[in-house]
Protein backbone atom coordinates (compact mmCIF):
# COMPACT_ATOMS: atom_id res chain seq x y z
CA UNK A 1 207.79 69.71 78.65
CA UNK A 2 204.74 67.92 77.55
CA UNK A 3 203.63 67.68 81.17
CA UNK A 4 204.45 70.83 82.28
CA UNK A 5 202.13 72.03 80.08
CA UNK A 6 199.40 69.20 81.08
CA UNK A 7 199.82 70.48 84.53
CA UNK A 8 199.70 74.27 83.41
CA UNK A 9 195.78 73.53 81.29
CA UNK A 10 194.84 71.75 84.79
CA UNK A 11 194.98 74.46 86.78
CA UNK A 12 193.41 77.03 84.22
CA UNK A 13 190.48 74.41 83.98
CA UNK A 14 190.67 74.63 88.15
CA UNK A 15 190.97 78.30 87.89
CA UNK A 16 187.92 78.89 85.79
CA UNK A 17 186.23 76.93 87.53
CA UNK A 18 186.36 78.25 90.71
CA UNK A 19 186.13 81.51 89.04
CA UNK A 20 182.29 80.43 87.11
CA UNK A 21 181.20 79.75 90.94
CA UNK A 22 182.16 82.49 92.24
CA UNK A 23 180.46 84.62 89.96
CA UNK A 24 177.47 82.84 90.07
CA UNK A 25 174.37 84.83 91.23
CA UNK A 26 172.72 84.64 94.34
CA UNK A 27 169.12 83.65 94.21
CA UNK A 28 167.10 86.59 95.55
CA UNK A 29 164.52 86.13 98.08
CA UNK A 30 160.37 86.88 96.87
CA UNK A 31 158.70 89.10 99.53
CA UNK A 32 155.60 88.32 100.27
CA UNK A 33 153.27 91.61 100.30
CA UNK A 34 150.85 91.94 103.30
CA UNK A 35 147.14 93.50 102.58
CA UNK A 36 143.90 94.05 104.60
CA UNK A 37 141.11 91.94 103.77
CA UNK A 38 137.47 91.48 104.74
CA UNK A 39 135.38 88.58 104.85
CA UNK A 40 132.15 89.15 103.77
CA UNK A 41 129.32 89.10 106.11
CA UNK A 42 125.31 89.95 105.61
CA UNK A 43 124.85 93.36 107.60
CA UNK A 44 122.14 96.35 107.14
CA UNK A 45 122.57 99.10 105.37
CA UNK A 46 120.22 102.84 104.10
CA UNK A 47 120.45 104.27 100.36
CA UNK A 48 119.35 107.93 100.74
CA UNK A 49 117.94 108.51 97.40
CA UNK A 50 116.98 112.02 96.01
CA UNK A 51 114.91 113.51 93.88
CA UNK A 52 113.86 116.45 92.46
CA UNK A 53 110.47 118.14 93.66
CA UNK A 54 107.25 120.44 93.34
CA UNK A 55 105.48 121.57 96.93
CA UNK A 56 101.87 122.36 96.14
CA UNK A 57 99.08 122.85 98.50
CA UNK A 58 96.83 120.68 99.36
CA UNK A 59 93.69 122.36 97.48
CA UNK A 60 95.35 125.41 94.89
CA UNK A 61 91.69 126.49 94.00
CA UNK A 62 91.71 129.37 91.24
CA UNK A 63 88.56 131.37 91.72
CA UNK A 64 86.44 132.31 88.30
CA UNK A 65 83.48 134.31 88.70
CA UNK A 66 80.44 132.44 87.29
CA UNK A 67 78.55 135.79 86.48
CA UNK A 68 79.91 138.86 84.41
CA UNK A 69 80.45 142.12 85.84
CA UNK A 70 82.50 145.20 87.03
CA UNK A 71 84.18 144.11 89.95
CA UNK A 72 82.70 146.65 92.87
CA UNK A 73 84.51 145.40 95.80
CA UNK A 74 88.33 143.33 96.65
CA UNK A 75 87.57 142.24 100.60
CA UNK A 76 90.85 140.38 100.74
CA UNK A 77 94.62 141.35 101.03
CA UNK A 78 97.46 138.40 98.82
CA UNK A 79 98.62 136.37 101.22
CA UNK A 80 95.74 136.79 103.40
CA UNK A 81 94.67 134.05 105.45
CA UNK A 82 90.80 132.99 104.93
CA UNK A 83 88.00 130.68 105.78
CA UNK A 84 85.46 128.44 104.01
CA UNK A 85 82.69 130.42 102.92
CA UNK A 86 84.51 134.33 103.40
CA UNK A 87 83.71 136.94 100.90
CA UNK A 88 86.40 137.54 98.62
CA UNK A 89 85.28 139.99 95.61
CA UNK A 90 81.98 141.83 94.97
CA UNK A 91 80.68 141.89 91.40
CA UNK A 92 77.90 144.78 90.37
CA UNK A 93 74.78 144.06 91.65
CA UNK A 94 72.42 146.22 90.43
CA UNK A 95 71.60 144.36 87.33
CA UNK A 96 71.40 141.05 88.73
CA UNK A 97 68.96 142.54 91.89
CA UNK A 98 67.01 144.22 89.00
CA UNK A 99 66.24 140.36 87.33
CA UNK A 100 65.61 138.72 90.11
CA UNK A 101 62.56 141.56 91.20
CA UNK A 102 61.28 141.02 87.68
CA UNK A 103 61.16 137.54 88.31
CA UNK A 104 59.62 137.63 91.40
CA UNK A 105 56.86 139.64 90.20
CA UNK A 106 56.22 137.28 87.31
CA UNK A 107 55.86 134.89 89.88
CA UNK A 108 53.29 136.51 91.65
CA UNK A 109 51.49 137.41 88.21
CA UNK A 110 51.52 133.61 87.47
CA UNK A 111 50.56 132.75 90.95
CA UNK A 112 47.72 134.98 89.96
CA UNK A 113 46.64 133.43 86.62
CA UNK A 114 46.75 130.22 88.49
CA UNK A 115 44.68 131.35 90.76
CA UNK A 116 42.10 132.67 88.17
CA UNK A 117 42.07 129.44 86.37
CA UNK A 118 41.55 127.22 89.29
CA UNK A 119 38.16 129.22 89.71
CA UNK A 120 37.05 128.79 86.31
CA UNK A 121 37.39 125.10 86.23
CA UNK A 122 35.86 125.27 89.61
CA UNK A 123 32.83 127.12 87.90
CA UNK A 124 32.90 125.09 84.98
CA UNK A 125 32.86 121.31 86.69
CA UNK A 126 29.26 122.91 88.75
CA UNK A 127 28.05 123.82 85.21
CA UNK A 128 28.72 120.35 83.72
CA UNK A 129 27.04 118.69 86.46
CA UNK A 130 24.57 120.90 85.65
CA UNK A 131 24.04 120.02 82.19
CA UNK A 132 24.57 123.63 81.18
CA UNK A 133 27.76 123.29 79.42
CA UNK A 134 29.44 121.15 77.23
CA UNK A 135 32.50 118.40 78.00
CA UNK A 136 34.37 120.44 75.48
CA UNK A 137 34.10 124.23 78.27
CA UNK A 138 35.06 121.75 81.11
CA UNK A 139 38.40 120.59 79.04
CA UNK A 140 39.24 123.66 77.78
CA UNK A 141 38.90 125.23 81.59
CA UNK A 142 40.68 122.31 82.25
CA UNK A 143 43.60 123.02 80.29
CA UNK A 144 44.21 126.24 81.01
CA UNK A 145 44.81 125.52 84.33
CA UNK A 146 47.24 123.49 83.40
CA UNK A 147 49.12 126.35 81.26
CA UNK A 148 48.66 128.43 84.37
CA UNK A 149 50.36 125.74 87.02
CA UNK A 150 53.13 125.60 83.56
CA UNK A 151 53.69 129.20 83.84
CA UNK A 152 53.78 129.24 87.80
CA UNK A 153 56.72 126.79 87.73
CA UNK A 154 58.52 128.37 85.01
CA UNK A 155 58.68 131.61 86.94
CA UNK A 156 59.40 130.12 90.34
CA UNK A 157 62.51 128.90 88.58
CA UNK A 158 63.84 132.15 86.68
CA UNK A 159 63.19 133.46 90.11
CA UNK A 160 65.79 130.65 91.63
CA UNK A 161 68.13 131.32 88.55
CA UNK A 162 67.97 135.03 89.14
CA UNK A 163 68.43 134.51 92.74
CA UNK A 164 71.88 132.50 92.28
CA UNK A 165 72.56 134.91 89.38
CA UNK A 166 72.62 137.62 92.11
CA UNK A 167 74.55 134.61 94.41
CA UNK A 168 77.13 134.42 92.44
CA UNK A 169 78.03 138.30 92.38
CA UNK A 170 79.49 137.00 96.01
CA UNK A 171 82.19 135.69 95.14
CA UNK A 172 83.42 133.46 98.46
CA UNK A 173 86.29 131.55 99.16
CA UNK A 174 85.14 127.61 98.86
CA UNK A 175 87.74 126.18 101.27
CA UNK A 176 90.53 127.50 104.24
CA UNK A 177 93.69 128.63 102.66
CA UNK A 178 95.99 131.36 101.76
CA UNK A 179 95.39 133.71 98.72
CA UNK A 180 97.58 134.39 95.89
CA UNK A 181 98.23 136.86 93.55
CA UNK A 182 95.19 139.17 92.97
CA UNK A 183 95.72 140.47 88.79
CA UNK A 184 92.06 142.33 89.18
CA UNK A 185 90.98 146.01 90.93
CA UNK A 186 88.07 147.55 91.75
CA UNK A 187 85.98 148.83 88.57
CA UNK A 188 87.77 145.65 86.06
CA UNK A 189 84.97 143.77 83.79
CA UNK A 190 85.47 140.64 84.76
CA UNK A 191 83.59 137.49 83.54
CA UNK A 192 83.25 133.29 83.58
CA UNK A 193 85.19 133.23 79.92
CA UNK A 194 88.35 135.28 81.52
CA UNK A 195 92.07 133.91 80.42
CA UNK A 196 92.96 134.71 84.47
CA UNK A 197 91.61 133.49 88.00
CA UNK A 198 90.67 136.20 90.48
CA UNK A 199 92.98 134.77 92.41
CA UNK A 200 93.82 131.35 93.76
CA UNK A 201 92.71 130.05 97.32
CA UNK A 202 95.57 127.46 98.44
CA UNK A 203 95.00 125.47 101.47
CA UNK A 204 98.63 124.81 102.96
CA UNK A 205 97.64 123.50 105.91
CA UNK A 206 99.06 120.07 104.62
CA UNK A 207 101.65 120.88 101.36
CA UNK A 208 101.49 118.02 98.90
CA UNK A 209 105.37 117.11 97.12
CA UNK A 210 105.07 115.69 93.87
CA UNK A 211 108.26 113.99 92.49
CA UNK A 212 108.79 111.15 89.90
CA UNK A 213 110.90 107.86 89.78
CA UNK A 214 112.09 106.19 86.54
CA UNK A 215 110.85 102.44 85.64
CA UNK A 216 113.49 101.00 87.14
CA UNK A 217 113.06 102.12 90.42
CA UNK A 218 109.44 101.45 90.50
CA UNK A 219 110.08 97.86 89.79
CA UNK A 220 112.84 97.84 92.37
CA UNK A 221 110.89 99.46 94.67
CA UNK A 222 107.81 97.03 94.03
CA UNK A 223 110.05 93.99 94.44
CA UNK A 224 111.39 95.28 97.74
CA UNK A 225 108.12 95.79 99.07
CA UNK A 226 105.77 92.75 97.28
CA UNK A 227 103.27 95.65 95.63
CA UNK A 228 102.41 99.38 95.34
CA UNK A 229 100.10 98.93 98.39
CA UNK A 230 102.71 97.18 100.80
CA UNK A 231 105.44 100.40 99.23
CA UNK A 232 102.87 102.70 100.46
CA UNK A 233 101.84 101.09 103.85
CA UNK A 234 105.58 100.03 105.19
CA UNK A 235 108.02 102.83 103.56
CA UNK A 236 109.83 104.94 106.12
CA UNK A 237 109.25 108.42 106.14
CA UNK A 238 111.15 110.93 103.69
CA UNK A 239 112.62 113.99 104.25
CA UNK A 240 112.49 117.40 102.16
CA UNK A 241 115.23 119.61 101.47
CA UNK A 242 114.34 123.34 100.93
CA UNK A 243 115.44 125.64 97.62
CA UNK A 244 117.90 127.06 100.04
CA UNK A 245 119.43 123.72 100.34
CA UNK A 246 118.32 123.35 104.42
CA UNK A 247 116.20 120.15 105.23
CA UNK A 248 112.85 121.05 106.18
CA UNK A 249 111.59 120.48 110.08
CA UNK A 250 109.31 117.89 109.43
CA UNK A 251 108.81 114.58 107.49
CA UNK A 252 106.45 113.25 105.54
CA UNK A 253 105.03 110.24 104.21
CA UNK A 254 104.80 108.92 100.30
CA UNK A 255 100.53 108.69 100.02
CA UNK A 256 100.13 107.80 96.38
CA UNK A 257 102.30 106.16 93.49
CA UNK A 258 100.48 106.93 90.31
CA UNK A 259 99.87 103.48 87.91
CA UNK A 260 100.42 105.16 84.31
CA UNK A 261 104.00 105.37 83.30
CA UNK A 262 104.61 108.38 81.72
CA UNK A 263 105.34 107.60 77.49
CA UNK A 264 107.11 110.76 77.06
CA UNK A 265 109.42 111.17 80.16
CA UNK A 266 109.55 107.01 81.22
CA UNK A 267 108.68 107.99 84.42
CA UNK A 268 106.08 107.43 87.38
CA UNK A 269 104.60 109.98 89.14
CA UNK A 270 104.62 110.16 93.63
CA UNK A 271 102.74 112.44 96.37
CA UNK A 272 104.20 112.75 99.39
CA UNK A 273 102.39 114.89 102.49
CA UNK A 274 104.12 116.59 104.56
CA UNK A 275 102.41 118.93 107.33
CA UNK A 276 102.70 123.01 107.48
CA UNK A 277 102.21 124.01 110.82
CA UNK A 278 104.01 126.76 110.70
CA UNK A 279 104.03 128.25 107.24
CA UNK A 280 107.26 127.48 105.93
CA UNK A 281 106.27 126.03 102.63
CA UNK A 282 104.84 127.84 99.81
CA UNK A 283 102.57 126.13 96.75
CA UNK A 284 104.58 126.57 93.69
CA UNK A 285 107.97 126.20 95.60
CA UNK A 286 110.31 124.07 94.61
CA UNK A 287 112.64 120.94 96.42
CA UNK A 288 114.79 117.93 96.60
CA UNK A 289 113.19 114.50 98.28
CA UNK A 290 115.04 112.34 99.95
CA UNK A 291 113.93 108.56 100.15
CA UNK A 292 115.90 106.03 102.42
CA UNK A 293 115.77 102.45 101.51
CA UNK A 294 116.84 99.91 103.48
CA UNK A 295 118.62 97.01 102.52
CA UNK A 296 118.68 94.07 105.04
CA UNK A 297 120.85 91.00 105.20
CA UNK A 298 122.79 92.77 102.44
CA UNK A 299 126.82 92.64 101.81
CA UNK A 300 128.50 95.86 101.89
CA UNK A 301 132.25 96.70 101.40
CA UNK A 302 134.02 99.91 100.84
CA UNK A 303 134.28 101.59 97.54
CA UNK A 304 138.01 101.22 97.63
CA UNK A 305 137.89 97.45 97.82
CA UNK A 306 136.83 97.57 94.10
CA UNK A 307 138.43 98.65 91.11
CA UNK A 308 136.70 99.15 87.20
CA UNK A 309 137.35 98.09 83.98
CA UNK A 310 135.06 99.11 81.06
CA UNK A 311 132.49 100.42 83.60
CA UNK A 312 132.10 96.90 85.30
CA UNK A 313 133.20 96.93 88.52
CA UNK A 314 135.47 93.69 90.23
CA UNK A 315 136.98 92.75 93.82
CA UNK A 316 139.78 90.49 94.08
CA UNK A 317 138.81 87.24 96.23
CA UNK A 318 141.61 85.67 97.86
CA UNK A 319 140.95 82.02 96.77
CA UNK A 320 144.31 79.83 98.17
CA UNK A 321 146.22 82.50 99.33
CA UNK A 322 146.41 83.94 95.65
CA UNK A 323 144.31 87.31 94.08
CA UNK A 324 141.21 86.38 92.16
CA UNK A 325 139.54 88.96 90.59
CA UNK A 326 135.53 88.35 90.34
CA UNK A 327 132.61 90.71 88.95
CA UNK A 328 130.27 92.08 91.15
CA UNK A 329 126.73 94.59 90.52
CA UNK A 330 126.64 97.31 93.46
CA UNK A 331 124.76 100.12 94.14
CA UNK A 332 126.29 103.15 96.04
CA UNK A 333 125.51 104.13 99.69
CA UNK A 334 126.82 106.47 102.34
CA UNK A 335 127.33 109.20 99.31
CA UNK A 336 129.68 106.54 97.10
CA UNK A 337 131.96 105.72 99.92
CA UNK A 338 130.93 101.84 100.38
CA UNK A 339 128.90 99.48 97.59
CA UNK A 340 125.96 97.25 98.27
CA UNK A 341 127.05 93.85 96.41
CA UNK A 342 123.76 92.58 94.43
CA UNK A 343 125.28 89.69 92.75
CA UNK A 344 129.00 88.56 92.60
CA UNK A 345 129.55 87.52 96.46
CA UNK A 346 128.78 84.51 99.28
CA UNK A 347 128.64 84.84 102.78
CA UNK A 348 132.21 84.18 104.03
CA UNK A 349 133.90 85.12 100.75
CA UNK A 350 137.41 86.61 101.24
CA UNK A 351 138.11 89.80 99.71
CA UNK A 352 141.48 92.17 99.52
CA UNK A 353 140.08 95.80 100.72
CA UNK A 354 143.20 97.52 99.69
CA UNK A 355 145.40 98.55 97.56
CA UNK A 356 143.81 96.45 94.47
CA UNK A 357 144.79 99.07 91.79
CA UNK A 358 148.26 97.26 92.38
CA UNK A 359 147.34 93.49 92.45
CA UNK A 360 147.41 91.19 89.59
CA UNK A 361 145.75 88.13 88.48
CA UNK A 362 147.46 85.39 91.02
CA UNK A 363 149.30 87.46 93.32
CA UNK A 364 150.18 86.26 96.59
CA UNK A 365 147.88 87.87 99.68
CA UNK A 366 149.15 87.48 103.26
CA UNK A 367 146.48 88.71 105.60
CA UNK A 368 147.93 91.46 107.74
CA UNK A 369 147.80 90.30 111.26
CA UNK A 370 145.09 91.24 113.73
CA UNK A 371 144.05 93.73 111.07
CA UNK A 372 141.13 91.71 109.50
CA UNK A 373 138.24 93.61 109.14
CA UNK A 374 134.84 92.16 110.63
């Protein structure tokens, strides 16, 4: 009995046994992922930067009358076209014609007295030698000929005075340009002290763009370039893009980069050219700049071999087959679709260059094959 029951426990052990095997789990096999990656290489790459703008014209000159008067004549049309020198308003010139005849005829009175005095210190000098009058008639003859030459030059210049005085009721365009808005009509008092130009002469011949950069760009821009001077000589051209959001015909060319820092705004001021041949722009118009800067023997990847964290931006490097996730500072090109890397990668560097929003710290990367991007 005793070993029946020896026998029976022997093959429940057995039993059990065979049964713990059998339900012993399989060990599953890992899968090894396979991603695109991209070994980082020095290449060339453009950053089209843009800025707001102002278009003015080369010369806006606003035209003030220098003498007071009712306006007699307008000899010009807004928007005209005019040269140097071309009459643009007429002021009264009845007044002014009046003062400069008086004049004149002052002149010739003191001309006159001069005259008269020269021959009485003609007479008196014989007389002195002659012993018939005293050193104090010769001075006195003298002097008055000297008040007369005093008077002569005093009127010869009210009569240049009144002369420009009568000038100046001409009013005449000082340069080539367009004209603007025209506030005044025939028969309006106008006057040197007036709140308002006559109108403005703008020569658009050549439109100046005026735009500004913040401090940091400057220096960027300096350190790219060595200087202001080397920025101004070697930078590409730029292009302008109209209110109407087209991109105007022609470039131009950055021509000055002001040295005073604006305290208020933090900003420096630029003045681009940019020529007009055929009328398109318009002083007082308004524009976006766009500035390309090149960056050679730079590393670029695309913006969706990078993922953020607290506004710092990292790339995984595959270092021994495994995901390694490394900082980098970029700045965006080609409109935010690929980075420039400014610190944060070596030539030769392996990087994943997808799907990193799914990789961990240490996860296996298999390179996909004959995918590797050059």
């Amino acid at each position: 009995m005793k070993k029946k029951v020896c026998n029976l426990r022997q093959m429940l052990i057995v039993i059990c046994g065979l049964a713990a095997v059998g339900c012993k789990p399989e060990a599953v096999a890992v899968q090894e992922a396979s991603y695109e990656v991209l070994t980082v290489k020095p290449t060339e790459r453009t950053l089209m930067s843009t800025y707001s703008a102002t278009i003015r014209g080369r010369q806006d000159i606003d035209i003030y009358p220098q003498v007071g008067g009712f306006l007699t004549q307008v000899c010009v049309k807004e928007g005209e076209l005019v040269k140097r020198g071309q009459t643009l308003f007429v002021i009264d010139q009845v007044g002014y014609q009046a003062a400069l005849n008086t004049a004149e005829a002052n002149m010739t009175a003191a001309e006159a007295a001069l005259a008269t005095a020269q021959l009485t210190y003609d007479s008196k000098q014989e007389l002195f030698r002659q012993n018939v009058i005293s050193e104090f008639d010769l001075n006195t003859a003298k002097n008055a000929l000297s008040a007369a030459k005093a008077q002569l030059a005093q009127a010869k210049a009210q009569v240049v005075n009144a002369r420009n005085n009568l000038s100046y009721t001409v009013v005449k365009s000082p340069s080539d340009g367009v004209v603007g808005t025209i506030p005044y009509r025939v028969g309006t008092l106008v006057g040197s002290a007036m709140p308002e130009p006559l109108t403005t002469v703008s020569d658009n011949s050549t439109m100046y763009v005026y735009f500004s950069m913040t401090e940091n760009q400057l220096l960027e821009l300096i350190r790219q370039y060595g200087s202001k001077e080397e920025a101004l000589k070697n930078m590409p051209e730029i292009e302008l893009v109209l209110n109407d959001k087209s991109t105007y015909g022609e470039k131009g060319k950055i021509e000055s980069i002001s040295g005073v820092i604006n305290r208020s705004t933090g900003t420096v001021s630029l003045r681009a050219a940019f020529p007009n041949t055929k009328g398109l722009l318009h002083s007082g118009g308004t524009g976006n700049v766009v500035v390309p800067t090149t960056f050679s023997g730079c590393y670029a990847i695309p913006q969706n071999a990078t993922f953020e964290i607290q506004d710092k931006v990292f790339v995984y490097k595959v270092v021994d087959g495994k995901a390694q996730s490394a900082p980098v500072k970029v700045t965006r090109v080609n409109g935010g679709l690929e980075y420039v890397v400014n610190e944060g990668l070596n030539e030769g560097d392996v990087i994943v260059a997808e799907g990193v929003g799914l990789l961990r710290e240490g996860t296996p990367i298999r390179a996909k094959q004959n995918e590797e991007k050059k």
